[in-house]
C-alpha atoms as a PDB file:
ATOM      1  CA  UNK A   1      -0.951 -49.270 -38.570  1.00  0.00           C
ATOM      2  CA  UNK A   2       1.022 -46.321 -38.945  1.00  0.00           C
ATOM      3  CA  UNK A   3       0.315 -42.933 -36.482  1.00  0.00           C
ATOM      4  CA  UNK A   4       2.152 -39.485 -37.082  1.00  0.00           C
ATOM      5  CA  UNK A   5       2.036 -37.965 -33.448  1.00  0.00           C
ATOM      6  CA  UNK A   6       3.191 -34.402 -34.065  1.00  0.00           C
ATOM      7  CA  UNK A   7       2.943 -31.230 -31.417  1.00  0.00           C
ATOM      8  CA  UNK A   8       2.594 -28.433 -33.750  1.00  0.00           C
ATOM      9  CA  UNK A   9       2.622 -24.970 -33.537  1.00  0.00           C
ATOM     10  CA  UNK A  10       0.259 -23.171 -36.418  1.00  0.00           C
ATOM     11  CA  UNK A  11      -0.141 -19.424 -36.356  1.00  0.00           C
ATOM     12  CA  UNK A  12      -3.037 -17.505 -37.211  1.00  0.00           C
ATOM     13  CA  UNK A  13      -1.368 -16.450 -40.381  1.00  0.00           C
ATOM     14  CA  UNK A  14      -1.093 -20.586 -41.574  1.00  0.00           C
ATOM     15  CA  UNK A  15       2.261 -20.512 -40.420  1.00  0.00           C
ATOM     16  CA  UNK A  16       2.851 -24.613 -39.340  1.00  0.00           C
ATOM     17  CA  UNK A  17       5.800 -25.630 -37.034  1.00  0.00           C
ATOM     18  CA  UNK A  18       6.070 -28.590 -35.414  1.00  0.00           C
ATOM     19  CA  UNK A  19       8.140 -29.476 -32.327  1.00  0.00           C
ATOM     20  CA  UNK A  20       8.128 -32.957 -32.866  1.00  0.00           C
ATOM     21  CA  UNK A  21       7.207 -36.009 -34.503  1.00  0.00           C
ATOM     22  CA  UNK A  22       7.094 -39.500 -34.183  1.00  0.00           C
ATOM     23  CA  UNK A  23       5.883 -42.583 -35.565  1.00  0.00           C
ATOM     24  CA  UNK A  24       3.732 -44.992 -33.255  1.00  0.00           C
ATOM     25  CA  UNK A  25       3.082 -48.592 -33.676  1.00  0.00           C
ATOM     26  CA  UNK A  26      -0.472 -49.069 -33.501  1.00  0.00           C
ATOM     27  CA  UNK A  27      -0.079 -52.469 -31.998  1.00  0.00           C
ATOM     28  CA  UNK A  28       2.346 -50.983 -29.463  1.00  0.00           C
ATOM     29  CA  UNK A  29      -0.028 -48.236 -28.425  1.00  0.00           C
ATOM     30  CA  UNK A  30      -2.320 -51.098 -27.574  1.00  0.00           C
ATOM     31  CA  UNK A  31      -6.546 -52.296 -27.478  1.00  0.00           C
ATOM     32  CA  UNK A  32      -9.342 -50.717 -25.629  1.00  0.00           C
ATOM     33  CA  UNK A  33     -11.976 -52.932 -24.713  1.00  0.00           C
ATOM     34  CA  UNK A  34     -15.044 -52.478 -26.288  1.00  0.00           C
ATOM     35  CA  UNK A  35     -17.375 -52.251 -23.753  1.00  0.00           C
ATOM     36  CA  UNK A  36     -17.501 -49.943 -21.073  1.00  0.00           C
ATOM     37  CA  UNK A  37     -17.601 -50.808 -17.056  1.00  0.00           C
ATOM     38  CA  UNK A  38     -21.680 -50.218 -15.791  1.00  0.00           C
ATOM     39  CA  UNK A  39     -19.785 -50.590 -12.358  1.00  0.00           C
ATOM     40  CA  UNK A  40     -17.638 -47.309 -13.001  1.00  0.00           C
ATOM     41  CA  UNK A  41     -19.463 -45.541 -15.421  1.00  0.00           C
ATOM     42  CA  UNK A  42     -23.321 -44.359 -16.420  1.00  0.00           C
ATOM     43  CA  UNK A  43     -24.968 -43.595 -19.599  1.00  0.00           C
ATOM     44  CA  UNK A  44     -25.750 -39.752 -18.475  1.00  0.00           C
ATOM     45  CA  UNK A  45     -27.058 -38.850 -22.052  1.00  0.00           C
ATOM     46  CA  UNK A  46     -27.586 -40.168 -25.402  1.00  0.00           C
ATOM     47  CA  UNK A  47     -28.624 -39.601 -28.738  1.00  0.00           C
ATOM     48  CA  UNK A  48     -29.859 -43.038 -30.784  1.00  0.00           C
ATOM     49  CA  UNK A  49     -31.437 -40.724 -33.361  1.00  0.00           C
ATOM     50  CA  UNK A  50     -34.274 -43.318 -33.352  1.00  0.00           C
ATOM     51  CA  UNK A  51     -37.254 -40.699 -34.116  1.00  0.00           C
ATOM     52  CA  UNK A  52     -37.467 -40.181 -38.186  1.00  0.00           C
ATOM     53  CA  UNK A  53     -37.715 -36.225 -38.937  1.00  0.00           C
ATOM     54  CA  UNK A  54     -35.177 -33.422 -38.051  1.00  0.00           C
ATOM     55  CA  UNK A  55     -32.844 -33.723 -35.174  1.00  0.00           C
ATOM     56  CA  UNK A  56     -34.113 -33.460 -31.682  1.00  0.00           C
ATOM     57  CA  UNK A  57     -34.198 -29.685 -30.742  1.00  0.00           C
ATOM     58  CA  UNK A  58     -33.029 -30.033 -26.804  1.00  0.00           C
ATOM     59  CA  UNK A  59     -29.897 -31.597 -27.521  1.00  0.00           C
ATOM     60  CA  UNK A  60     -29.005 -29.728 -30.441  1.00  0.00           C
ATOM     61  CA  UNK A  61     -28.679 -26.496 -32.779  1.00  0.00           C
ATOM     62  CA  UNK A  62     -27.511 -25.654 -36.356  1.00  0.00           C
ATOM     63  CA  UNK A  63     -24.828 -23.517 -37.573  1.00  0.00           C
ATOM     64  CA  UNK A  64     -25.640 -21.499 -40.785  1.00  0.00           C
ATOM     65  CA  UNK A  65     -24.066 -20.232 -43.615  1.00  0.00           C
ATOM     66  CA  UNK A  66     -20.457 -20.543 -44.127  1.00  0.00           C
ATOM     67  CA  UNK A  67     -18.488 -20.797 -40.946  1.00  0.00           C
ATOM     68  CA  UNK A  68     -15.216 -21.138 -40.700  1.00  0.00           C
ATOM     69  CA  UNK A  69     -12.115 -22.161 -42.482  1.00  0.00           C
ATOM     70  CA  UNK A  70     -12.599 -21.030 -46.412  1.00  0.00           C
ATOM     71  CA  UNK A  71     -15.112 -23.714 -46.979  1.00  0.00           C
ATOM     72  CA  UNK A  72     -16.665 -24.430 -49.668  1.00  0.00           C
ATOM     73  CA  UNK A  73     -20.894 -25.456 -47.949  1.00  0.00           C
ATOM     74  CA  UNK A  74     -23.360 -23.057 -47.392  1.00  0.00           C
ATOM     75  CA  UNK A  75     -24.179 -24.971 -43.595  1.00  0.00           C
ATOM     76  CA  UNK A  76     -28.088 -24.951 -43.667  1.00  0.00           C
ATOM     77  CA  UNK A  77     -30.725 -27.102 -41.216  1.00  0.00           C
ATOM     78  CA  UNK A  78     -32.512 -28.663 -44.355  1.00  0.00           C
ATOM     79  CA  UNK A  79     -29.167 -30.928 -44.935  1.00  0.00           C
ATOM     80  CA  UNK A  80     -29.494 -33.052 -41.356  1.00  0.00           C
ATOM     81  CA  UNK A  81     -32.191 -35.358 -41.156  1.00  0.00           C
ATOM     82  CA  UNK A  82     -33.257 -38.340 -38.579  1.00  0.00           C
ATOM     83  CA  UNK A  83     -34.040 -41.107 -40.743  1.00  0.00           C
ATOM     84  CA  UNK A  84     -34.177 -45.225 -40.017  1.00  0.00           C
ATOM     85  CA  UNK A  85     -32.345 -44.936 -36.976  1.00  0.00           C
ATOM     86  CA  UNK A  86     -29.278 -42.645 -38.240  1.00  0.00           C
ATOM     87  CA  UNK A  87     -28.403 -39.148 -37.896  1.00  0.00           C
ATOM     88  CA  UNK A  88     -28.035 -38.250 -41.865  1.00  0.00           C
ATOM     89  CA  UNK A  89     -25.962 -35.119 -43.174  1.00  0.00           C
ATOM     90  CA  UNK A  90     -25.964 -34.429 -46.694  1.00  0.00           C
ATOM     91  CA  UNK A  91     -23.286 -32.749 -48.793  1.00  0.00           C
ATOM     92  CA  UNK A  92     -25.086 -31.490 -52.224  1.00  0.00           C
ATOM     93  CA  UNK A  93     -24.035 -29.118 -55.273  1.00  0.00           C
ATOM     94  CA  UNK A  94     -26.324 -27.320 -55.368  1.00  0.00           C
ATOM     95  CA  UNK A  95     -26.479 -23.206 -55.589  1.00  0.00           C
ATOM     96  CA  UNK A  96     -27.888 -21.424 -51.920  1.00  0.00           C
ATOM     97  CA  UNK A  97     -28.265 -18.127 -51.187  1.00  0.00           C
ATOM     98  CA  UNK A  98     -25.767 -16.476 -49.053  1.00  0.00           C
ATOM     99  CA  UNK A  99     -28.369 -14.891 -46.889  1.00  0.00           C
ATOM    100  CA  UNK A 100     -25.029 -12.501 -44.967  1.00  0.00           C
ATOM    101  CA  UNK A 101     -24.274 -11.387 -48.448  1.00  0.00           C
ATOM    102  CA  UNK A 102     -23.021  -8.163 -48.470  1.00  0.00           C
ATOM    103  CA  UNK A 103     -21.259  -6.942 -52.273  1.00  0.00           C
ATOM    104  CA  UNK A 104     -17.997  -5.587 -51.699  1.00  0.00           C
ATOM    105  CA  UNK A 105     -17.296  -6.864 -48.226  1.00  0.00           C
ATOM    106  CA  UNK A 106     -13.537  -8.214 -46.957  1.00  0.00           C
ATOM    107  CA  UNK A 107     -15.325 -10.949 -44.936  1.00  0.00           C
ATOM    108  CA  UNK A 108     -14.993 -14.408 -47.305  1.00  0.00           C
ATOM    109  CA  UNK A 109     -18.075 -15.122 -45.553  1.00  0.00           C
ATOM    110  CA  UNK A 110     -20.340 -12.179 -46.812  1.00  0.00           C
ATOM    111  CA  UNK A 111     -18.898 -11.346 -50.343  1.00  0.00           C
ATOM    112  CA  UNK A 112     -19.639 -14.818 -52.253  1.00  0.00           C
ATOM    113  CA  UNK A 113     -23.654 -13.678 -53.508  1.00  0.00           C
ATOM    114  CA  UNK A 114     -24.193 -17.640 -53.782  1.00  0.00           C
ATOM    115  CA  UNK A 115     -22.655 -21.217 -52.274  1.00  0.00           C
ATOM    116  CA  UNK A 116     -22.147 -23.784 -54.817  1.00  0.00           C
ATOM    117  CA  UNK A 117     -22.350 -26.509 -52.127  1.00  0.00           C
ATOM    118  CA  UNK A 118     -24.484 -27.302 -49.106  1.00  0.00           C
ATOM    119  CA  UNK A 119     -24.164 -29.095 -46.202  1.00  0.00           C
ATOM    120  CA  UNK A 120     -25.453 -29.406 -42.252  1.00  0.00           C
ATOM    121  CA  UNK A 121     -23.719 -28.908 -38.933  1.00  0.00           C
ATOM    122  CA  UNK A 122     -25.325 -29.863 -35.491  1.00  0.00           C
ATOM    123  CA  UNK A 123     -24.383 -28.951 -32.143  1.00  0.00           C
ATOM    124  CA  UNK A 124     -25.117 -29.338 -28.254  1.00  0.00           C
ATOM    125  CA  UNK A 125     -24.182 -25.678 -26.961  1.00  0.00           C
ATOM    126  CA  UNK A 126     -26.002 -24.554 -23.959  1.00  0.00           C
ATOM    127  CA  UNK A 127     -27.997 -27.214 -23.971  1.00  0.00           C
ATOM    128  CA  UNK A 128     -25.717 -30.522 -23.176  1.00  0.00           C
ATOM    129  CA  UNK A 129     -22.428 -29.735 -21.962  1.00  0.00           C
ATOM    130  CA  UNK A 130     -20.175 -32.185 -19.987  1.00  0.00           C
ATOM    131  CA  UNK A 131     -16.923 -32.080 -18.218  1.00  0.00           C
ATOM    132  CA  UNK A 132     -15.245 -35.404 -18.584  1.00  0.00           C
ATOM    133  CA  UNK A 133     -16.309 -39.169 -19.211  1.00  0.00           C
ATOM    134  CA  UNK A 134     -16.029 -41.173 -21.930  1.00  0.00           C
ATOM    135  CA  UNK A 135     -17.886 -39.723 -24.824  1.00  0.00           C
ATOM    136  CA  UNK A 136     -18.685 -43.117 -27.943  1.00  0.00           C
ATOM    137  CA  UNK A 137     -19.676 -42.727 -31.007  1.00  0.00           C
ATOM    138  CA  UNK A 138     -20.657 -44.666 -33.734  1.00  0.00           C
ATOM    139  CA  UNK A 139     -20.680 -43.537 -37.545  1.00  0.00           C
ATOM    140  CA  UNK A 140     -19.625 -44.172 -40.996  1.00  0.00           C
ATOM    141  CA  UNK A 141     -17.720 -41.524 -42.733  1.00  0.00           C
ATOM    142  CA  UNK A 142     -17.544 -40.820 -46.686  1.00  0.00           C
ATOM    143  CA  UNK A 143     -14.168 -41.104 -48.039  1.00  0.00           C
ATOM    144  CA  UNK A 144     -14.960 -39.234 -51.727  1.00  0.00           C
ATOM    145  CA  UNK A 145     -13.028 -36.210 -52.410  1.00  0.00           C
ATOM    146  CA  UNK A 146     -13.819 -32.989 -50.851  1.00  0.00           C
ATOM    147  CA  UNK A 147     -15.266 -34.629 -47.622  1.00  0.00           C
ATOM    148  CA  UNK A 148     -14.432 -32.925 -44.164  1.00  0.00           C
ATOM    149  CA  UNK A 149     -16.767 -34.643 -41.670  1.00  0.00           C
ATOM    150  CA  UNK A 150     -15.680 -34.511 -37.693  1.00  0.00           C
ATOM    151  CA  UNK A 151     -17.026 -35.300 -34.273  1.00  0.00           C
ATOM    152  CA  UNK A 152     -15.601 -32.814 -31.985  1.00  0.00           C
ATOM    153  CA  UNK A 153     -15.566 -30.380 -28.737  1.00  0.00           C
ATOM    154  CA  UNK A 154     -14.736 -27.197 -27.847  1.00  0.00           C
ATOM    155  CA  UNK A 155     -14.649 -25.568 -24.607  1.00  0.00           C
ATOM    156  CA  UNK A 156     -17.977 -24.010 -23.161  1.00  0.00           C
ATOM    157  CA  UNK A 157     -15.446 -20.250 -22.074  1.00  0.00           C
ATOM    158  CA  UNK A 158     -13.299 -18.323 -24.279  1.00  0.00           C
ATOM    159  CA  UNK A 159     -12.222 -17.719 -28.078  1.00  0.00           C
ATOM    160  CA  UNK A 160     -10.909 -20.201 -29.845  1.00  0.00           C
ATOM    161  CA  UNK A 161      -8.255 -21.535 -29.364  1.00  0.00           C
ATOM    162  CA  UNK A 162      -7.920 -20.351 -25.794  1.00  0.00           C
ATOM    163  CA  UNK A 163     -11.103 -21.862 -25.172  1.00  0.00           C
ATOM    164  CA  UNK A 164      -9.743 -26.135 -26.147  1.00  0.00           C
ATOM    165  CA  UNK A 165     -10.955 -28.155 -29.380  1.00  0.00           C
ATOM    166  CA  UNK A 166     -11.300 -31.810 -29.019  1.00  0.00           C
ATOM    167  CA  UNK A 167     -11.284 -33.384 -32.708  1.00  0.00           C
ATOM    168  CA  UNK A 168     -12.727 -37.172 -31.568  1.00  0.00           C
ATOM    169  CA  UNK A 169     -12.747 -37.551 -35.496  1.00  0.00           C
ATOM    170  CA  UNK A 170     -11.869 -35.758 -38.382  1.00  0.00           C
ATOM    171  CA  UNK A 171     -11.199 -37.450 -42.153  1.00  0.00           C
ATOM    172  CA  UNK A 172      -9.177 -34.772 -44.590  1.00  0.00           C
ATOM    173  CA  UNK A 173      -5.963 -34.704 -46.995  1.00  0.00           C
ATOM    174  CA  UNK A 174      -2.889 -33.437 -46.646  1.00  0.00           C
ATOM    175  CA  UNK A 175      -0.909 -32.777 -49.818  1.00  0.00           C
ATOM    176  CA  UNK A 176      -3.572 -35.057 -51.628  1.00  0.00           C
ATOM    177  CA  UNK A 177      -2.989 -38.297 -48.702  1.00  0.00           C
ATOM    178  CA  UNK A 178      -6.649 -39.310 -46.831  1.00  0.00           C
ATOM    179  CA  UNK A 179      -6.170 -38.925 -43.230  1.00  0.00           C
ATOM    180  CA  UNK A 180      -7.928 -39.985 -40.098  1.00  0.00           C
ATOM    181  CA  UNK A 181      -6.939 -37.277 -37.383  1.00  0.00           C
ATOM    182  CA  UNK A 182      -7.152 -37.088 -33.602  1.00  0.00           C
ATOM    183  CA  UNK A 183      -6.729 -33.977 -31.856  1.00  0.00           C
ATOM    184  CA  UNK A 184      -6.673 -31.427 -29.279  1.00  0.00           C
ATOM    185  CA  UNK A 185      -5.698 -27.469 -29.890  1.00  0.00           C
ATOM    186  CA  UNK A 186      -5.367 -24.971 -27.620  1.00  0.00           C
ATOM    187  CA  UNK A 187      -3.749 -21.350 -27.415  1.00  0.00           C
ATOM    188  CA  UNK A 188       0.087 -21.274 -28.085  1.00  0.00           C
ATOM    189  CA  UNK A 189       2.237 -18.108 -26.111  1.00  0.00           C
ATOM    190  CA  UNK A 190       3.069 -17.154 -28.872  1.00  0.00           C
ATOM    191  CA  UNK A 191      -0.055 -16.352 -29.693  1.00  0.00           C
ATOM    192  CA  UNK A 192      -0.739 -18.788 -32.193  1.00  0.00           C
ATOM    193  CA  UNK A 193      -2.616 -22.409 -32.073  1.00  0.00           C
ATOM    194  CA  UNK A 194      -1.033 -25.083 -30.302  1.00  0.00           C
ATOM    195  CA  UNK A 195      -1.935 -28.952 -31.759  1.00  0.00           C
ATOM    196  CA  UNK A 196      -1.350 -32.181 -30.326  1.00  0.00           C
ATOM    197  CA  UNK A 197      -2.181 -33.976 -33.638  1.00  0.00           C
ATOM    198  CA  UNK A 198      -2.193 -38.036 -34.420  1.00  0.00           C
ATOM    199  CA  UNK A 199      -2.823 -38.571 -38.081  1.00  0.00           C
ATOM    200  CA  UNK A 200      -3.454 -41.997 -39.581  1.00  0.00           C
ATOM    201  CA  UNK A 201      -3.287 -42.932 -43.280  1.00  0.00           C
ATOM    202  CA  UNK A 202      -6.353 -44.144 -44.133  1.00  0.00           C
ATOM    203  CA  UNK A 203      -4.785 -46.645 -46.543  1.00  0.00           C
ATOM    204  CA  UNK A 204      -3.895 -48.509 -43.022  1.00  0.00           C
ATOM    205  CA  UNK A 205      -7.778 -49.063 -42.747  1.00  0.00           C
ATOM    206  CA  UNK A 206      -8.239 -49.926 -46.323  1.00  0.00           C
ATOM    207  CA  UNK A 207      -5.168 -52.682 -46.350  1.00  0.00           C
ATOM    208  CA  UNK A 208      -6.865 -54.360 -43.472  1.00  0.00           C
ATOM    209  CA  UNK A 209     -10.543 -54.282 -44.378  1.00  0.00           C
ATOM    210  CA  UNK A 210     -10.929 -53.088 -48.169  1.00  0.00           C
ATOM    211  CA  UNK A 211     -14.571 -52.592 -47.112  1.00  0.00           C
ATOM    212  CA  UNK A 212     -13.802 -50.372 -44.112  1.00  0.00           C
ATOM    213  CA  UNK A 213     -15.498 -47.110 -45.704  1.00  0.00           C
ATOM    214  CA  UNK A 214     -18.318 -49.343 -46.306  1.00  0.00           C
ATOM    215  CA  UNK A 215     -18.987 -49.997 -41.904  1.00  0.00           C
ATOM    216  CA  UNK A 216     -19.947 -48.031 -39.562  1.00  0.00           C
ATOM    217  CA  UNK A 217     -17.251 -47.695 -36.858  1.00  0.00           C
ATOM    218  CA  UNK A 218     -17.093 -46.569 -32.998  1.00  0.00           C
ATOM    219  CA  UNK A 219     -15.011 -43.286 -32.056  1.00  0.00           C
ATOM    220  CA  UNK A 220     -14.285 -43.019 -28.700  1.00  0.00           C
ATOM    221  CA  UNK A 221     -13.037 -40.343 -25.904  1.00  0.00           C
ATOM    222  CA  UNK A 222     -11.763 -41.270 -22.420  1.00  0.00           C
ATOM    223  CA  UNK A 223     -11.386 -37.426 -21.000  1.00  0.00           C
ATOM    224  CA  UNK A 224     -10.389 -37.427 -17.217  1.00  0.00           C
ATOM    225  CA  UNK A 225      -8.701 -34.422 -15.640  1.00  0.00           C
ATOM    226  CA  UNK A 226      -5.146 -36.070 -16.433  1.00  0.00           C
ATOM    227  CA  UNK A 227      -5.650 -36.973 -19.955  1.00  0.00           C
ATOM    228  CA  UNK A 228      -7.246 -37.619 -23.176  1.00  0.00           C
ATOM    229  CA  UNK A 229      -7.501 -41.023 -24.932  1.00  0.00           C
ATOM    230  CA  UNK A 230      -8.821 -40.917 -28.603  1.00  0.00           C
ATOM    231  CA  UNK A 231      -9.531 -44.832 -29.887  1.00  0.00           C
ATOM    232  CA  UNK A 232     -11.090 -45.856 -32.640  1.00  0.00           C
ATOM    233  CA  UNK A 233     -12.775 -49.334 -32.898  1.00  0.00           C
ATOM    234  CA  UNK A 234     -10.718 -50.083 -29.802  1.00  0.00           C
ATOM    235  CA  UNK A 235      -7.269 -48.604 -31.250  1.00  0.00           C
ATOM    236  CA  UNK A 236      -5.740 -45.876 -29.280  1.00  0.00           C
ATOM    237  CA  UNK A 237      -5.155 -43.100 -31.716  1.00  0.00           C
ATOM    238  CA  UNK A 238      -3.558 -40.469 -29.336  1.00  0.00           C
ATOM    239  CA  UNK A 239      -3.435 -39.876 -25.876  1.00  0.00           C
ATOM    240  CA  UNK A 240      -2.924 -36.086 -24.664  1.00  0.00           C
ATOM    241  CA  UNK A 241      -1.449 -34.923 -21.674  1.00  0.00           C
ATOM    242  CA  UNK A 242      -3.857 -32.620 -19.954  1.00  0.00           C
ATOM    243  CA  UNK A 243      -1.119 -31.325 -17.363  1.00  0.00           C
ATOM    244  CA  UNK A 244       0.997 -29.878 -20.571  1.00  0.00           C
ATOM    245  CA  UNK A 245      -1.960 -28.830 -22.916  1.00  0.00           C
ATOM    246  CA  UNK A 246      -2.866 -25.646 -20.669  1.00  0.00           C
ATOM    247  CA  UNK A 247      -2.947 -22.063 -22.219  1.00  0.00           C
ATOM    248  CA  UNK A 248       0.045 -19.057 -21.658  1.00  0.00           C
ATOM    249  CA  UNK A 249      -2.129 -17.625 -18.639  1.00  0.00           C
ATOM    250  CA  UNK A 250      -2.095 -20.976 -16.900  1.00  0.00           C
ATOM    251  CA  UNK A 251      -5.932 -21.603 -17.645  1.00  0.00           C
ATOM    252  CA  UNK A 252      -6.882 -25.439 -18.584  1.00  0.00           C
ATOM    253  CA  UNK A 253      -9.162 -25.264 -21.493  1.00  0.00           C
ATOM    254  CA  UNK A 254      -9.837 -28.340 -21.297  1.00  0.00           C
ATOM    255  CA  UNK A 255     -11.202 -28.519 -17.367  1.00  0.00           C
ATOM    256  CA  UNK A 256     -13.964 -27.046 -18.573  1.00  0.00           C
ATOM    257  CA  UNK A 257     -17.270 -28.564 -19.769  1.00  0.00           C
ATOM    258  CA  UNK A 258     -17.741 -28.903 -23.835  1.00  0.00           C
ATOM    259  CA  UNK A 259     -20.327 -28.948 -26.210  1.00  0.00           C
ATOM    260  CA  UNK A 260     -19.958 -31.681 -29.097  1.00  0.00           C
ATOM    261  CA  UNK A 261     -20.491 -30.998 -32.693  1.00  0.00           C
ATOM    262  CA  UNK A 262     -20.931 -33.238 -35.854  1.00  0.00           C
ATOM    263  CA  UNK A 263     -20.596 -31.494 -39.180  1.00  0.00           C
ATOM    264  CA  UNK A 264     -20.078 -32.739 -42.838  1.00  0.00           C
ATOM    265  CA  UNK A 265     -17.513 -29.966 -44.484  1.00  0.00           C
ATOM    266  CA  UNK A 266     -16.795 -29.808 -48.165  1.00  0.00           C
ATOM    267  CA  UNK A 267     -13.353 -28.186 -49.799  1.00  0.00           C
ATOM    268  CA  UNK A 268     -10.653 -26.939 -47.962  1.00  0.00           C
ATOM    269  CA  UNK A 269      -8.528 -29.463 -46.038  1.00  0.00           C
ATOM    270  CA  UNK A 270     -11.421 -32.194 -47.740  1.00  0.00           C
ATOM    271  CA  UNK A 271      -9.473 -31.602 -51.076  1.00  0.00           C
ATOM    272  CA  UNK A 272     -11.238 -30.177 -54.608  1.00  0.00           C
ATOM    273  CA  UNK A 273     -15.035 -32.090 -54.829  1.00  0.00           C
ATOM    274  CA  UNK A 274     -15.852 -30.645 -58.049  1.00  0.00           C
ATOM    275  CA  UNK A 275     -15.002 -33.817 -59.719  1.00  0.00           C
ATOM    276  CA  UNK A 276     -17.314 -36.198 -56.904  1.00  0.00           C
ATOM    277  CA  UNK A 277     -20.774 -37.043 -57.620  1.00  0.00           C
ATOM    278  CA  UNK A 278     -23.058 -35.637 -55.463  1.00  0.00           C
ATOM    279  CA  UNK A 279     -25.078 -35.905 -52.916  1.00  0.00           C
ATOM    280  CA  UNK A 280     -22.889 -37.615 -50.040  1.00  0.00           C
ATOM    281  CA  UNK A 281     -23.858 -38.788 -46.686  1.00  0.00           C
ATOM    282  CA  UNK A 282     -22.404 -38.652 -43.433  1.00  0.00           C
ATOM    283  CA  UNK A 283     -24.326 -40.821 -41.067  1.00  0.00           C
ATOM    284  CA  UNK A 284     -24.440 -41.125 -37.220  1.00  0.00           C
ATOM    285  CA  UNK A 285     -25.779 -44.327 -35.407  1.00  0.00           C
ATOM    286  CA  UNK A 286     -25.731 -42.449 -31.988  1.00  0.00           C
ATOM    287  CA  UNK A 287     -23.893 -40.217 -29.755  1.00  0.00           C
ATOM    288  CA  UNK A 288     -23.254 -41.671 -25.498  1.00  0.00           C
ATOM    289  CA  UNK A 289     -21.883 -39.873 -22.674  1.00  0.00           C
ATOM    290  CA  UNK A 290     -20.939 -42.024 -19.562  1.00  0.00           C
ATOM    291  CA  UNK A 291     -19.562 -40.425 -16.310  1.00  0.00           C
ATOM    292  CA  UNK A 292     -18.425 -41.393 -13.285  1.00  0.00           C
ATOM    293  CA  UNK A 293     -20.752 -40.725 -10.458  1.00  0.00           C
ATOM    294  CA  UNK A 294     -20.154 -36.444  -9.707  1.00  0.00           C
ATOM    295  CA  UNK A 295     -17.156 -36.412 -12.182  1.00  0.00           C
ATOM    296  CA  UNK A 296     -19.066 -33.192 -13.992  1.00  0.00           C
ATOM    297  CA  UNK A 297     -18.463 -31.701 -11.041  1.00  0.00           C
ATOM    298  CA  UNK A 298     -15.225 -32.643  -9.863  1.00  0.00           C
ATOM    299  CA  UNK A 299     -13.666 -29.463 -10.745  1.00  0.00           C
ATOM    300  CA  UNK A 300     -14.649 -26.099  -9.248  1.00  0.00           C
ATOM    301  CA  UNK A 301     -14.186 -22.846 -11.128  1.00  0.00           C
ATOM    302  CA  UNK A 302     -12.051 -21.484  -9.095  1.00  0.00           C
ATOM    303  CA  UNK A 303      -9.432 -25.072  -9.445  1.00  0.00           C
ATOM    304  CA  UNK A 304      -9.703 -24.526 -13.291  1.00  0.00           C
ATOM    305  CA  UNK A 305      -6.182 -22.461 -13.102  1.00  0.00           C
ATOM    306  CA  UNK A 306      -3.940 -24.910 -11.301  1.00  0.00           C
END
């Protein structure tokens, strides 16, 4: 299996450039085990999305309307659903009212009058928020065009990037090519947005299991104060060095708790949908967290700056 690590360098005008790039042999970087050590770690929270109606309301919270990053969904509650066991998120064409609407405005988020796609995004802010462990989870993605879905973090202080984004999972194209991503981002000193990026062709997956998009398969996070160790099904995908990925002030976005989010996005970096039947599903099995015993709070406030 082939791995594009890249450090990257994109500016907050799209500007892209990469320090450096390498290709990793999968087999080199090695196999997690599966399971995970009851004698080291604890299940401190979980999600098994095993009660049928909308997702449970104290571990997480919707984003609505459009968001962030020119897409195309109108992100509304109505689209994630508990159902048989699974978190379900929906993609559909369908027309929604943009309820920030405002005619004539600059903002690309207030000046479309309707979205021609919807879609649902779920997150844990203020409510569960954790400062390393290993975080598992277990889903099966959509591979149609147009299809953005992720598991990821960010940081609980600070704008983005300043404040660290953890991509456990993301599935997009680049120049037309399906990807499987891994990632962390934080703030660059030049001001822009500093990546430590692994990206997978997702052709690897298909050559060795044509029915891969078909599974459901576990992500998995190992996040300790040194590092970060993104596997999936047991592959390591990347493995960031927490003593480099620290912002120009010297703060370390990412010795800080983070909330998790799941979202299903449609267009942008998910490529054109308006050829790809609709609706699509992104479905969740569960989300775990598993800690150490204390290792929330390891870290002071006061040590975040070393």
């Amino acid at each position: 299996m082939r791995t594009i690590k890249t450090l990257c360098l994109i500016g907050l005008t799209s500007f892209a450039s990469c320090a450096a790039s390498r290709h990793v042999s999968m087999s080199a970087a090695g196999r997690e085990p599966a399971t995970i050590d009851s004698t080291v770690y604890e299940l401190v929270w979980s999600d098994e999305f095993d009660v049928d109606g909308k997702p449970d309301s104290r571990n997480w919270s919707y984003e609505t309307g459009f968001v962030r990053n020119h897409e195309l969904q109108y992100y509304q509650p109505s689209n994630a659903m508990v159902k048989g066991g699974l978190l379900v998120i929906e993609g559909r064409r369908e027309n929604v009212k943009n309820q920030a609407y405002q005619p004539g405005s600059g903002d690309w988020r207030k000046n479309r009058e309707y979205a021609e796609y919807s879609s649902a995004s779920i997150n844990t802010r203020g409510k569960r928020e954790f400062l390393y462990g290993i975080f598992e989870v277990r889903a099966r993605i959509d591979p149609a065009k147009g299809m953005w879905p992720a598991i990821w973090t960010l940081g609980v202080s600070g704008d983005w990037p300043a404040n660290g984004e953890i991509d456990i999972m993301e599935y997009y194209r680049i120049n037309g090519e399906p990807l499987i991503l891994a990632n962390a981002a934080w703030l660059h000193p030049k001001g822009g947005v500093m990546w430590d990026e692994a990206k997978i062709p997702f052709a690897d997956f298909q050559a060795k299991d044509p029915e891969w998009a078909q599974k459901f398969h576990i992500w998995k996070m190992d996040w300790t104060e040194d590092y970060i160790r993104i596997y999936l099904d047991g592959e390591l995908l990347n493995e960031i060095d927490l003593k480099q990925a620290k912002n120009p002030d010297g703060y370390h976005p990412f010795r800080q708790p983070h909330y998790i989010l799941l979202n299903l996005a449609l267009g942008s970096n998910g490529g054109d949908p308006s050829d790809t039947e609709f609706p699509r599903k992104y479905e969740v099995d569960y989300v775990r967290v598993y800690q150490r015993e204390g290792e929330s709070k390891r870290i002071e406030t006061t040590d975040l700056n070393r």
